[in-house]
N, C-alpha and C. Protein backbone atom coordinates (compact mmCIF):
# COMPACT_ATOMS: atom_id res chain seq x y z
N UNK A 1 110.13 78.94 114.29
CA UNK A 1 110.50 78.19 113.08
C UNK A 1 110.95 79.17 112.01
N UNK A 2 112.16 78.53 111.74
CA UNK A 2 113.09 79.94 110.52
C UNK A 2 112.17 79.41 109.33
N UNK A 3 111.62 78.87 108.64
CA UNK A 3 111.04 78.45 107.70
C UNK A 3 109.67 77.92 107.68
N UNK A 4 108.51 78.80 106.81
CA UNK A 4 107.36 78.60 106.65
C UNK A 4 106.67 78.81 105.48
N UNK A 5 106.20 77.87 105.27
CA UNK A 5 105.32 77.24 103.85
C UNK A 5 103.79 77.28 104.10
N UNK A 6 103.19 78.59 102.88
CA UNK A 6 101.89 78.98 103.21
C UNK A 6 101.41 78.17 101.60
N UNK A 7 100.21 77.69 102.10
CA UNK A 7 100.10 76.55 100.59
C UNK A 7 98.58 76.13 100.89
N UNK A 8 98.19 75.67 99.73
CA UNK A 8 96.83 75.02 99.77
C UNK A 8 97.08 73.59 99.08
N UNK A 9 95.79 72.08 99.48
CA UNK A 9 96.27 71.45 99.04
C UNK A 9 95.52 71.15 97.50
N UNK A 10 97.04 70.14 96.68
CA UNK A 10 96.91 69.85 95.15
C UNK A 10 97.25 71.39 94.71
N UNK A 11 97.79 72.64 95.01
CA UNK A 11 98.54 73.91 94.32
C UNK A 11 99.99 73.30 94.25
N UNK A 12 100.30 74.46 93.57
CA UNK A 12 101.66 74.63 93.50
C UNK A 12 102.34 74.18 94.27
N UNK A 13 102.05 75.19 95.51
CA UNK A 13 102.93 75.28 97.21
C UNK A 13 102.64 73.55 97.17
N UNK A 14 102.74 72.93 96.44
CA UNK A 14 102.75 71.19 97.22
C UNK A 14 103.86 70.75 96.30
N UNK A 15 104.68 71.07 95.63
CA UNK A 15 106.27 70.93 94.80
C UNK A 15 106.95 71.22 95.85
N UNK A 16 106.73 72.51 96.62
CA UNK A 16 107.24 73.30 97.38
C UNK A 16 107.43 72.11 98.73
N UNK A 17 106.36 71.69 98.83
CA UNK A 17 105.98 71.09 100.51
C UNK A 17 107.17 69.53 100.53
N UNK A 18 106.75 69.24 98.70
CA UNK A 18 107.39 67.63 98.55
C UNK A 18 108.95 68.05 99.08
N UNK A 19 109.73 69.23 98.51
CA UNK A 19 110.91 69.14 98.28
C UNK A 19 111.29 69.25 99.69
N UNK A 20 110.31 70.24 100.79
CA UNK A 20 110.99 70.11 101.92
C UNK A 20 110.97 68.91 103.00
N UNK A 21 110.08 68.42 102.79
CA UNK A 21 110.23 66.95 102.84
C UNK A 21 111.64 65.86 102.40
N UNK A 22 111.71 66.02 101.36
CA UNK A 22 112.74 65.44 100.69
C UNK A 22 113.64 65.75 101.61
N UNK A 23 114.05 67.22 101.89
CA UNK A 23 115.18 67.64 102.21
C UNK A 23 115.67 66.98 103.98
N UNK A 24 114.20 67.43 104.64
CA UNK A 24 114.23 66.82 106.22
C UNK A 24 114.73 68.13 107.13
N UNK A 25 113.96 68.96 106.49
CA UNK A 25 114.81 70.36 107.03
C UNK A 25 113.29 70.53 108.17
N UNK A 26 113.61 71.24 109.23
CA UNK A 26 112.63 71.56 110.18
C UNK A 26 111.64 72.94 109.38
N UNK A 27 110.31 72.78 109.48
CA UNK A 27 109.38 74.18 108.83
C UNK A 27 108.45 73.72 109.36
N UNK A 28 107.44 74.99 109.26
CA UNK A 28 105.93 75.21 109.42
C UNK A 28 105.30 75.20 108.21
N UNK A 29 104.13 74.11 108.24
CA UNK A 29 103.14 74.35 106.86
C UNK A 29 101.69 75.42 107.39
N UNK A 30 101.78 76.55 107.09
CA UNK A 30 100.89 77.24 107.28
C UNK A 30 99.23 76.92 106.26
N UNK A 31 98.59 75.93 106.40
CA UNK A 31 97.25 75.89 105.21
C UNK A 31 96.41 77.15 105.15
N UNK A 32 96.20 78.00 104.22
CA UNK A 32 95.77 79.16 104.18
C UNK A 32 94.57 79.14 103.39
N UNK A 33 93.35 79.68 104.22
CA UNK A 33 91.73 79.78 104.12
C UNK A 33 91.65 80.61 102.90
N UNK A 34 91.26 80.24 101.64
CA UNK A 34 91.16 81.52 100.63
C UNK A 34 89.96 81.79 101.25
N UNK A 35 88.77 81.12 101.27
CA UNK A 35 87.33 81.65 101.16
C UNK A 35 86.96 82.56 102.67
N UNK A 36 88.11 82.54 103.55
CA UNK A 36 88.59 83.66 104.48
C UNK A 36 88.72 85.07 104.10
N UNK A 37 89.80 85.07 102.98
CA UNK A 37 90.31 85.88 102.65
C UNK A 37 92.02 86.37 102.78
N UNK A 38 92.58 85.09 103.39
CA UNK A 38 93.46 84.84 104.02
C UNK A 38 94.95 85.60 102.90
N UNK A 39 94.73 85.02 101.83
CA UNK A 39 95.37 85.67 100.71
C UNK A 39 95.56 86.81 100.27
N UNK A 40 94.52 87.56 100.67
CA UNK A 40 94.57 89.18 100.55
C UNK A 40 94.73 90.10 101.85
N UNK A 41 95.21 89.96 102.65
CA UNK A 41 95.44 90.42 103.87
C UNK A 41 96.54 91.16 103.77
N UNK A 42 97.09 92.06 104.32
CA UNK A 42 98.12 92.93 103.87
C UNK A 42 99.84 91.83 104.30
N UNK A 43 99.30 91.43 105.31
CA UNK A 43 100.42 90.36 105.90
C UNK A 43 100.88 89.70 105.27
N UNK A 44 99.79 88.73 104.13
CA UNK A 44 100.14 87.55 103.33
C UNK A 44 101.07 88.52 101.91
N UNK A 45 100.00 89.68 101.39
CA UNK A 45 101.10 90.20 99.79
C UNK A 45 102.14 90.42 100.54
N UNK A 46 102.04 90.85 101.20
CA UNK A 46 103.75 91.48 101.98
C UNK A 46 104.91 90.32 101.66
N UNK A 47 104.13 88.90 101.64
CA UNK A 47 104.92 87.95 101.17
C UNK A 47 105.04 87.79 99.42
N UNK A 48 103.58 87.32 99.28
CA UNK A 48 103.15 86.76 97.75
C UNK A 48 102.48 88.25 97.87
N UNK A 49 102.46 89.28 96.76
CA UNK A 49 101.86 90.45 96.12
C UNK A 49 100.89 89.54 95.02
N UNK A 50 100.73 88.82 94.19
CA UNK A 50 99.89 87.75 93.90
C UNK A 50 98.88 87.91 94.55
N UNK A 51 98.73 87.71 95.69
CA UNK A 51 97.75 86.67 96.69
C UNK A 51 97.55 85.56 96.47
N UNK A 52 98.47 84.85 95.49
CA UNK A 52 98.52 83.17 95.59
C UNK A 52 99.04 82.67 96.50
N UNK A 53 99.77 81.42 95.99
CA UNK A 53 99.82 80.25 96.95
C UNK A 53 100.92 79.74 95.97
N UNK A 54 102.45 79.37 96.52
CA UNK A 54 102.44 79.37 97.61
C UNK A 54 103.33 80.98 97.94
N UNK A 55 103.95 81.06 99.39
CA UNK A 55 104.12 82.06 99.94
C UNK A 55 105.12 81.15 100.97
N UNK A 56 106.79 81.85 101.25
CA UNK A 56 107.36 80.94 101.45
C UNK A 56 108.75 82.20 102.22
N UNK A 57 109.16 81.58 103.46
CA UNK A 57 109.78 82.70 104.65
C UNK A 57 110.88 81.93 104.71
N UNK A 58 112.07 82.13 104.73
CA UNK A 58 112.85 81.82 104.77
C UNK A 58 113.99 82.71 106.08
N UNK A 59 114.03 82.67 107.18
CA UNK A 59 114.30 83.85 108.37
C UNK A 59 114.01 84.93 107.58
N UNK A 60 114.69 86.09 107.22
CA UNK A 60 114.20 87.47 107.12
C UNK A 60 114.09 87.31 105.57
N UNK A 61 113.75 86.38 105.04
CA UNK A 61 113.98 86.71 103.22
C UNK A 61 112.39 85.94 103.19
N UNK A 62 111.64 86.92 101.99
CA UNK A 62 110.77 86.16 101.81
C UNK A 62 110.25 85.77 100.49
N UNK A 63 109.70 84.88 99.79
CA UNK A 63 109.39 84.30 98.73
C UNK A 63 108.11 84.41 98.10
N UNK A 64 108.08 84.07 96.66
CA UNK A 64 106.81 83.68 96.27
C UNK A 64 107.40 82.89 94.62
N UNK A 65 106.77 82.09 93.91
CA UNK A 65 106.76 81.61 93.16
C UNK A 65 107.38 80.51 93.47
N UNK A 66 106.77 79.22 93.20
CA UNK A 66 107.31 77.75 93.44
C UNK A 66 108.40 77.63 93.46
N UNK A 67 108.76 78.34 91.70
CA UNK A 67 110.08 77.53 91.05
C UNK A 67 111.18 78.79 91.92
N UNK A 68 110.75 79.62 92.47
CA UNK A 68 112.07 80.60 93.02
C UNK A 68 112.42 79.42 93.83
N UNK A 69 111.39 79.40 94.69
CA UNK A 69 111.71 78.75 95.77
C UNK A 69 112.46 77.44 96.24
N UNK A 70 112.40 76.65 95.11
CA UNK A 70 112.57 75.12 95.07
C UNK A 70 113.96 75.54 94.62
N UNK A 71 114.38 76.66 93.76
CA UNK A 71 116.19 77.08 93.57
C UNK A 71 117.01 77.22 94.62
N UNK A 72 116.06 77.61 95.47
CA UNK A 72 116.60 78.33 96.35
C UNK A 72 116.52 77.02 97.73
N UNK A 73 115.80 76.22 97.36
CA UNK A 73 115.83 75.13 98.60
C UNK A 73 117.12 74.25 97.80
N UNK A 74 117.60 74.26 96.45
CA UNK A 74 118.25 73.23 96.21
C UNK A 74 119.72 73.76 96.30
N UNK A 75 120.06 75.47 96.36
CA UNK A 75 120.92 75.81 96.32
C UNK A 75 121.51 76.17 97.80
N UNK A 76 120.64 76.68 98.70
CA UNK A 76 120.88 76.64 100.17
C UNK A 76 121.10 75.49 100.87
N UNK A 77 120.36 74.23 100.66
CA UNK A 77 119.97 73.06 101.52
C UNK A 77 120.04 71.68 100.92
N UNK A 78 120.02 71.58 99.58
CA UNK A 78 120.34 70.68 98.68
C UNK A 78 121.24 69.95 98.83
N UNK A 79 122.67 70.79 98.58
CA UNK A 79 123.71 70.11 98.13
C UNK A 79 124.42 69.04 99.20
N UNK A 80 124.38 69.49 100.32
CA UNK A 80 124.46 68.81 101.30
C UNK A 80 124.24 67.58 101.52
N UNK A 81 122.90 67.64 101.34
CA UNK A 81 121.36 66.22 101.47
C UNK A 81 121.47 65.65 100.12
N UNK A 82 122.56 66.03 98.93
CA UNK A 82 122.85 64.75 98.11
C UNK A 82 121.71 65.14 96.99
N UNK A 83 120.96 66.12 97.23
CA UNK A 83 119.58 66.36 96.67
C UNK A 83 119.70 67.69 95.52
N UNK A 84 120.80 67.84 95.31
CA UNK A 84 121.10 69.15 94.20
C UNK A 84 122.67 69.28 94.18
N UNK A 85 122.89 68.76 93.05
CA UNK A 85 124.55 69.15 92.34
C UNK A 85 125.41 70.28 92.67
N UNK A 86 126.53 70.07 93.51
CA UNK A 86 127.65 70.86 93.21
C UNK A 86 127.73 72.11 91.71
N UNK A 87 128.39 73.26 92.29
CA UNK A 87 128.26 73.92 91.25
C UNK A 87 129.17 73.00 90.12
N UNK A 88 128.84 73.26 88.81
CA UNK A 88 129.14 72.94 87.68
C UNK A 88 128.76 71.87 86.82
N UNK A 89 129.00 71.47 85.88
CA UNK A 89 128.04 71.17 84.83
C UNK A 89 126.61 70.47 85.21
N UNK A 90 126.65 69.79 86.01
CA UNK A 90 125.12 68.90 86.53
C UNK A 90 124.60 69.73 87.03
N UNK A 91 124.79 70.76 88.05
CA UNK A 91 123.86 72.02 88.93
C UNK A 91 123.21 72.80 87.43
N UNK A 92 123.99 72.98 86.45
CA UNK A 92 123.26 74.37 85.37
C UNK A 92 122.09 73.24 85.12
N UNK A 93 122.23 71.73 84.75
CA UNK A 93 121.41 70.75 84.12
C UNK A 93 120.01 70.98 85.29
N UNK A 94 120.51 70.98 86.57
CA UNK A 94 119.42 71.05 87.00
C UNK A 94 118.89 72.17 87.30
N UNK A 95 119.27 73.05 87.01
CA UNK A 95 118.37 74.48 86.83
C UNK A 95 117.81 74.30 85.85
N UNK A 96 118.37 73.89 84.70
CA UNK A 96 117.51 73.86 83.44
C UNK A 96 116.41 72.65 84.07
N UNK A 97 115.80 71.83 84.04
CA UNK A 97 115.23 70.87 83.97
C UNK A 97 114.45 71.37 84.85
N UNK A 98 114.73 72.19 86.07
CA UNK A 98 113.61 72.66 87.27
C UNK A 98 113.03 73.87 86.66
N UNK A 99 113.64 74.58 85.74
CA UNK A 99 112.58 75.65 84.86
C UNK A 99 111.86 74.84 84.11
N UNK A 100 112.25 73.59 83.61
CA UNK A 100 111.35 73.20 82.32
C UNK A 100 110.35 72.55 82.63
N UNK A 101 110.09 72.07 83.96
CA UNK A 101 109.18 71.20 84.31
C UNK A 101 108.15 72.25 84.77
N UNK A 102 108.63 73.55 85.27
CA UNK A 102 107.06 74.63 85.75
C UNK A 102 107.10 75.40 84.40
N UNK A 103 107.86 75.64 83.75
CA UNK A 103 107.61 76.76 82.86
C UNK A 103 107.34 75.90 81.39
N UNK A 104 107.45 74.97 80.72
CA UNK A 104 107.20 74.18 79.64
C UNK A 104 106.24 72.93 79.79
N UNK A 105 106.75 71.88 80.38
CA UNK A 105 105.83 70.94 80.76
C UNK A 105 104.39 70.96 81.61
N UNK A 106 104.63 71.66 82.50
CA UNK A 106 103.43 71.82 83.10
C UNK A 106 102.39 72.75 82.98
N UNK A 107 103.36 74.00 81.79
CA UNK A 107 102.20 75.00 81.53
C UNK A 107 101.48 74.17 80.05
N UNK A 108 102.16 73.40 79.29
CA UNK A 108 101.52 73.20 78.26
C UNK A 108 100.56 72.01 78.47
N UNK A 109 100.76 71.47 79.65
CA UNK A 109 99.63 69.99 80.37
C UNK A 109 98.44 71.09 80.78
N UNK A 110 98.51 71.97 81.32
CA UNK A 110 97.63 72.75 82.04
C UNK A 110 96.57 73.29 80.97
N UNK A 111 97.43 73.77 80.20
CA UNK A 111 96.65 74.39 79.13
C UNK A 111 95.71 73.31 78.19
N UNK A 112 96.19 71.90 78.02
CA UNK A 112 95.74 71.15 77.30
C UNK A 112 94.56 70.90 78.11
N UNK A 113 94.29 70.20 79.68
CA UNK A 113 93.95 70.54 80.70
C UNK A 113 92.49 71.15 80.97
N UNK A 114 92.91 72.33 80.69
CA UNK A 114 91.57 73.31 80.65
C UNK A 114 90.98 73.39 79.62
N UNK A 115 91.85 73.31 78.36
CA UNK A 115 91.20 73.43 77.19
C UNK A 115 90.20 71.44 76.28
N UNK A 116 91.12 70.73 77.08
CA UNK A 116 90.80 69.86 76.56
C UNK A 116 89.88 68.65 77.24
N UNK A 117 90.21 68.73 78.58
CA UNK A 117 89.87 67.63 79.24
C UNK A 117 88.86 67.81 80.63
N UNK A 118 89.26 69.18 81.30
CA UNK A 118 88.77 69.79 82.42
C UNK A 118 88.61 70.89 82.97
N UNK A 119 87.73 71.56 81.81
CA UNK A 119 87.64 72.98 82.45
C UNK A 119 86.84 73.06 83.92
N UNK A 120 87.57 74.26 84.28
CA UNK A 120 86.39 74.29 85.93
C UNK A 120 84.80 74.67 85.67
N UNK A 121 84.42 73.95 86.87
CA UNK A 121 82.83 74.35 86.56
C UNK A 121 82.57 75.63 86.43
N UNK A 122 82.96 76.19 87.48
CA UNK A 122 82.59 78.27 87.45
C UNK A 122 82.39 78.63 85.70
N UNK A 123 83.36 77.93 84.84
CA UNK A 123 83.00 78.21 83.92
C UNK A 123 82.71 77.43 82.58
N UNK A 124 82.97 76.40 82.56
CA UNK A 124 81.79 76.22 81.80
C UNK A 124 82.42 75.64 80.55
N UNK A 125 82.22 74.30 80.13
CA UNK A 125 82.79 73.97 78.87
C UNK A 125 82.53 74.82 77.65
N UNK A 126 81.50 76.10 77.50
CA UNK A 126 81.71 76.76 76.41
C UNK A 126 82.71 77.43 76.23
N UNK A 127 84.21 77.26 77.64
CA UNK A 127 85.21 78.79 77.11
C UNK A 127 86.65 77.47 76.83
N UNK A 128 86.06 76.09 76.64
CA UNK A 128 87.04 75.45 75.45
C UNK A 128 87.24 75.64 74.54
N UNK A 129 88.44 75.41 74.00
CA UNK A 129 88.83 75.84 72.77
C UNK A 129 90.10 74.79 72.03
N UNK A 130 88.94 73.84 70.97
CA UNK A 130 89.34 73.20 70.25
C UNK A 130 90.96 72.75 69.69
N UNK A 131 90.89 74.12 68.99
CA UNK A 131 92.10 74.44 68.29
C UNK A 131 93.39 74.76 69.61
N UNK A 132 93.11 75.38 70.63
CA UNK A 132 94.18 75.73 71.45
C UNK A 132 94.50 74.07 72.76
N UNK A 133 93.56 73.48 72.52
CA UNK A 133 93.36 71.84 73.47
C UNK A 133 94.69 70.87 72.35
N UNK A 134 94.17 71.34 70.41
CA UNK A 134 94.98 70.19 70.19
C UNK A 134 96.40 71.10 69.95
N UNK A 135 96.58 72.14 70.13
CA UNK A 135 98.17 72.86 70.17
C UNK A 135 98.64 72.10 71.27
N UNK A 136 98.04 72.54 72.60
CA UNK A 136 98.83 72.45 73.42
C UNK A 136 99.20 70.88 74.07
N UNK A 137 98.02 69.56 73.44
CA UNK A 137 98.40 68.90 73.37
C UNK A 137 99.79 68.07 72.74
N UNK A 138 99.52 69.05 71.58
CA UNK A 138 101.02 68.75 70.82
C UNK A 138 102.33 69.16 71.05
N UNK A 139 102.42 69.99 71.67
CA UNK A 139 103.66 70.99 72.26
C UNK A 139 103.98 69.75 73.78
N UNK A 140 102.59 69.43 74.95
CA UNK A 140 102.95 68.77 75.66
C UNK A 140 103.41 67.10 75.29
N UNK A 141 102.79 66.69 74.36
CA UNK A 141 103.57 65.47 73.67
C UNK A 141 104.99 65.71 73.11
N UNK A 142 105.30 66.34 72.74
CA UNK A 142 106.38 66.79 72.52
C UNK A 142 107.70 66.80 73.48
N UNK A 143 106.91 67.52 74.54
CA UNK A 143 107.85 67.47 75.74
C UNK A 143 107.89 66.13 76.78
N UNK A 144 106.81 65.27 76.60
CA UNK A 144 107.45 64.10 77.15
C UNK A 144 107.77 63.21 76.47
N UNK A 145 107.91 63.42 74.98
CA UNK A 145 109.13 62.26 74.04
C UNK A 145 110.49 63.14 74.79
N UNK A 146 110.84 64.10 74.79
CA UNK A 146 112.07 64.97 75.36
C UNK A 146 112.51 64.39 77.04
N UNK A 147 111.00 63.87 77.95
CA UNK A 147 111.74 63.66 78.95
C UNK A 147 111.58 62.01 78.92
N UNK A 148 111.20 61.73 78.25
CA UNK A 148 111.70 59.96 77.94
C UNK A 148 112.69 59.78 77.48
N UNK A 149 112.93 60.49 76.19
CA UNK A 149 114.64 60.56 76.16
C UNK A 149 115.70 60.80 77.07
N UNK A 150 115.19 61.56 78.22
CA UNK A 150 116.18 62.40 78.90
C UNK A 150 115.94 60.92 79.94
N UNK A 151 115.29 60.03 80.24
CA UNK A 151 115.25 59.25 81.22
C UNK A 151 115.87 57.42 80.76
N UNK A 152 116.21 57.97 79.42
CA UNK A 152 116.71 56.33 79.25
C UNK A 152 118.01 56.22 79.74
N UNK A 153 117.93 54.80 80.27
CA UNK A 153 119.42 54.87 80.81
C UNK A 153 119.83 54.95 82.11
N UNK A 154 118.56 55.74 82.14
CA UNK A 154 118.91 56.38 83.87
C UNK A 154 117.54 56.41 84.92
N UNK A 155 117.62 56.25 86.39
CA UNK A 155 116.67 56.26 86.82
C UNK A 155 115.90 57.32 86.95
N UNK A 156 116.94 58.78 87.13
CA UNK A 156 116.00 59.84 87.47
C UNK A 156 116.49 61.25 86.65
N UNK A 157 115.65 62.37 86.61
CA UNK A 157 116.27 63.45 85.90
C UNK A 157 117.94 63.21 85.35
N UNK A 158 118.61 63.19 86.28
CA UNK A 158 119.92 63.61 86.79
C UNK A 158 120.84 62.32 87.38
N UNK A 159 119.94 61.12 87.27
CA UNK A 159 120.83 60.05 87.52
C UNK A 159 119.94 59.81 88.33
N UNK A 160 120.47 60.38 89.62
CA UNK A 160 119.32 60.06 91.19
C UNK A 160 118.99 61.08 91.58
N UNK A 161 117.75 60.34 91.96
CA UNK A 161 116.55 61.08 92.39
C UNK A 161 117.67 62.90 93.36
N UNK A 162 116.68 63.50 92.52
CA UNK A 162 116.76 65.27 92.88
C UNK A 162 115.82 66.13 93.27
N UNK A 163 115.56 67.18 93.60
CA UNK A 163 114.77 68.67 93.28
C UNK A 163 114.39 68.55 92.17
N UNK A 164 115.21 68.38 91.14
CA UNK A 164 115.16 69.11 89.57
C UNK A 164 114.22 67.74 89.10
N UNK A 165 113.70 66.84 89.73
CA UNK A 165 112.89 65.60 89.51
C UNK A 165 111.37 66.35 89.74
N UNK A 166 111.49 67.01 90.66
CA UNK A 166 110.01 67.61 91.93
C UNK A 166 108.97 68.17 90.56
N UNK A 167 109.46 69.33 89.87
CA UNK A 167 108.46 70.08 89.38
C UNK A 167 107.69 69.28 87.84
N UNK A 168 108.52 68.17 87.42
CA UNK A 168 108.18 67.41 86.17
C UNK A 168 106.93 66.05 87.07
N UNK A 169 107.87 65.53 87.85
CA UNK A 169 107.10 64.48 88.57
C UNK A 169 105.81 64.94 89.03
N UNK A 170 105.72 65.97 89.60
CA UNK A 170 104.59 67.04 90.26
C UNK A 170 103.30 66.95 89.27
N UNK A 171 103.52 67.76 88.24
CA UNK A 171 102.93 68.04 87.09
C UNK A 171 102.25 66.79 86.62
N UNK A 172 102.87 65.94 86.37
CA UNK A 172 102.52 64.66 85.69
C UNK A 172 101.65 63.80 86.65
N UNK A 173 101.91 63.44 88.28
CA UNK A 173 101.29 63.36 88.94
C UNK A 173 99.96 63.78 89.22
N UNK A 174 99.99 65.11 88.90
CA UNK A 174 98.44 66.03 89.48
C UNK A 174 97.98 65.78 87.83
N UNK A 175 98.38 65.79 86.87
CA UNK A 175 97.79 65.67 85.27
C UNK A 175 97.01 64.30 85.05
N UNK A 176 98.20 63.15 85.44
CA UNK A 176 97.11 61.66 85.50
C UNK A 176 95.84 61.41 86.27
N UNK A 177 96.07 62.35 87.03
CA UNK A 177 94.78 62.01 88.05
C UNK A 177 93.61 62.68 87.63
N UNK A 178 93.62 63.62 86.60
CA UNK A 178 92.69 64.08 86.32
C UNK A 178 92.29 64.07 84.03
N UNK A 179 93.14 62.70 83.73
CA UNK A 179 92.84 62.30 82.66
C UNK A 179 94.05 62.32 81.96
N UNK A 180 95.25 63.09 82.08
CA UNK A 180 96.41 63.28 80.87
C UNK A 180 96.89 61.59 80.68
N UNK A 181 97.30 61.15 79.47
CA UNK A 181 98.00 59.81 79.30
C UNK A 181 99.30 60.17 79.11
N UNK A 182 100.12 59.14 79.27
CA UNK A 182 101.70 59.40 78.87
C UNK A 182 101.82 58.34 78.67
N UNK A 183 100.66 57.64 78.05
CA UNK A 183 101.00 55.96 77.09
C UNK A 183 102.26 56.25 76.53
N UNK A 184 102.98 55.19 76.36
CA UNK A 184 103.91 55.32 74.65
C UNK A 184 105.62 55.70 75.32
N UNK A 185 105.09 55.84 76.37
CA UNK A 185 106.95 56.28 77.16
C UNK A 185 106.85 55.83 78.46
N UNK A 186 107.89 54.78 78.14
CA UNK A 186 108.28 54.12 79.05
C UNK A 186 108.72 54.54 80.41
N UNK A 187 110.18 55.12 79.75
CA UNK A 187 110.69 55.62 80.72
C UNK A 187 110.40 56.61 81.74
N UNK A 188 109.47 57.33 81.20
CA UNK A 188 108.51 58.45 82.17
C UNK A 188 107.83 57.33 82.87
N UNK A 189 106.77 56.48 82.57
CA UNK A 189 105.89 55.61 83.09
C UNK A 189 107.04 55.17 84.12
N UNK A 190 107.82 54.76 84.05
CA UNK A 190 108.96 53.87 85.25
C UNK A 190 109.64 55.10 86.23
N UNK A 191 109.81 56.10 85.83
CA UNK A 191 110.32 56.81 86.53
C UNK A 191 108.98 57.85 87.46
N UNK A 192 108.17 57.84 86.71
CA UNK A 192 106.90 58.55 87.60
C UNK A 192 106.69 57.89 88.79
N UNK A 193 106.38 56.19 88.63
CA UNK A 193 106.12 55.01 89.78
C UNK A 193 106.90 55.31 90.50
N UNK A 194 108.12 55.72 90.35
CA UNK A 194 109.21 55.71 91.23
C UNK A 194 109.11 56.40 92.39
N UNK A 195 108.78 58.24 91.30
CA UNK A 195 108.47 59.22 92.02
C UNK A 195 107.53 59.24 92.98
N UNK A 196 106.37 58.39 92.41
CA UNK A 196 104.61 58.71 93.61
C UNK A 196 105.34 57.61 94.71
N UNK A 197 106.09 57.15 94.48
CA UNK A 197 106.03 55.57 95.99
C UNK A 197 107.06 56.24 96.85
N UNK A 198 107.97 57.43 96.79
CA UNK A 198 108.76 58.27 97.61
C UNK A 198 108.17 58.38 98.65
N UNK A 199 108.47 57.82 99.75
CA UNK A 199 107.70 58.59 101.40
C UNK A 199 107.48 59.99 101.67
N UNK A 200 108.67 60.72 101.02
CA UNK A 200 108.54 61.96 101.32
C UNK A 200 107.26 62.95 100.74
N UNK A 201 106.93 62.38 99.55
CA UNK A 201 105.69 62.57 98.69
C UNK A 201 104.43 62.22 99.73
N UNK A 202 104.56 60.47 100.47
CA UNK A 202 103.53 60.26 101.11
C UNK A 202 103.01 61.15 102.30
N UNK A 203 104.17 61.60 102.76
CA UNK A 203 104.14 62.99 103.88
C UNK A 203 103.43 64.07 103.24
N UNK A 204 103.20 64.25 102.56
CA UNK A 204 102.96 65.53 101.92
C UNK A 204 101.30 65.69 101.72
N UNK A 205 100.93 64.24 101.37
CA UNK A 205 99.63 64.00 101.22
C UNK A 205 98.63 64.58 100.27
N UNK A 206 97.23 64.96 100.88
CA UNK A 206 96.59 66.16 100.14
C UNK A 206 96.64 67.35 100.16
N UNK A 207 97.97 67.62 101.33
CA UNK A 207 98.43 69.31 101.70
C UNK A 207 98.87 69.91 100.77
């Protein structure tokens, strides 16, 4: 198999897992044992230097970071499958929108997240922090009046359903389930439903 996806499930590597799904491209999902040690093995940095997740082979090229990866599934394998824009003006839109959903939206849900709603047990609701829960709440409200705007009108990111849909839908997905609201916007609320009832999502599961 020219293509393999090393991931744990509810991480990252599961943006990664949805899109190849989406796509219908043949791969291996490798599930990788942290409490093994599976992550630190000289084999795995050789991929991810991290020792995260996910970790992603592409024949002789190899990956790490979600959002490389999901560029690189929409720019190799995409365009084809109807699933990522031709170069020019809609392809830059969806580069932009596939950075903004890992690098803006989902870091400022995360942060609200830990600070506000669910820190992990290991440590301990004393390393919340008030003042940084209602920033980053506000920065992430912020950004989904931006993608309610960006969704009126239309069904998906980009018109129809894309890649550049994966890393916003993702985020928001794994955020409701563990308390975030996105009362008050519609169009996210209609376009999220959309996103979780995708089969290709249902494939993907808790991997």
């Amino acid at each position: 198999m020219s293509i393999r996806l090393y991931g744990l499930p509810r991480s990252s590597a599961s943006r990664v897992h949805w899109a190849l799904e989406e796509l219908g491209i043949p791969y291996e999902y490798v599930a990788v044992d942290r409490a093994k040690g599976e992550l630190r093995t000289p084999a795995y940095l050789a991929i991810n230097p991290s020792g995260k997740v996910p970790g992603f082979v592409d024949g002789n090229q190899r990956y790490f970071e979600s959002l490389a990866i999901l560029i690189h599934l929409g720019e190799s394998y995409g365009r084809e499958r109807g699933l990522w824009p031709q170069p020019g003006s809609l392809a830059a839109e969806a580069m932009c929108w596939t950075v903004w959903g890992v690098t803006e939206l989902h870091t400022f849900m995360m942060q609200f997240l830990y600070h506000g709603l669910d820190t992990p047990v290991s440590y301990g609701p004393e390393h919340r922090s008030k003042a940084t829960a209602d920033y980053n709440h506000g920065q992430f409200s912020r950004l989904l009046d931006a993608l309610d705007a960006r969704l009126a009108g239309q069904d998906c990111i980009l018109g129809d359903f894309s890649l550049a849909d994966i890393p916003s839908a993702w985020a928001l997905i794994f955020g409701t389930s563990l308390g975030v609201g996105i009362e008050g916007r519609p169009n996210v609320q209609r376009w999220l439903e959309g996103c979780r009832a995708r089969p290709a999502l249902a494939r993907v599961g808790t991997k």
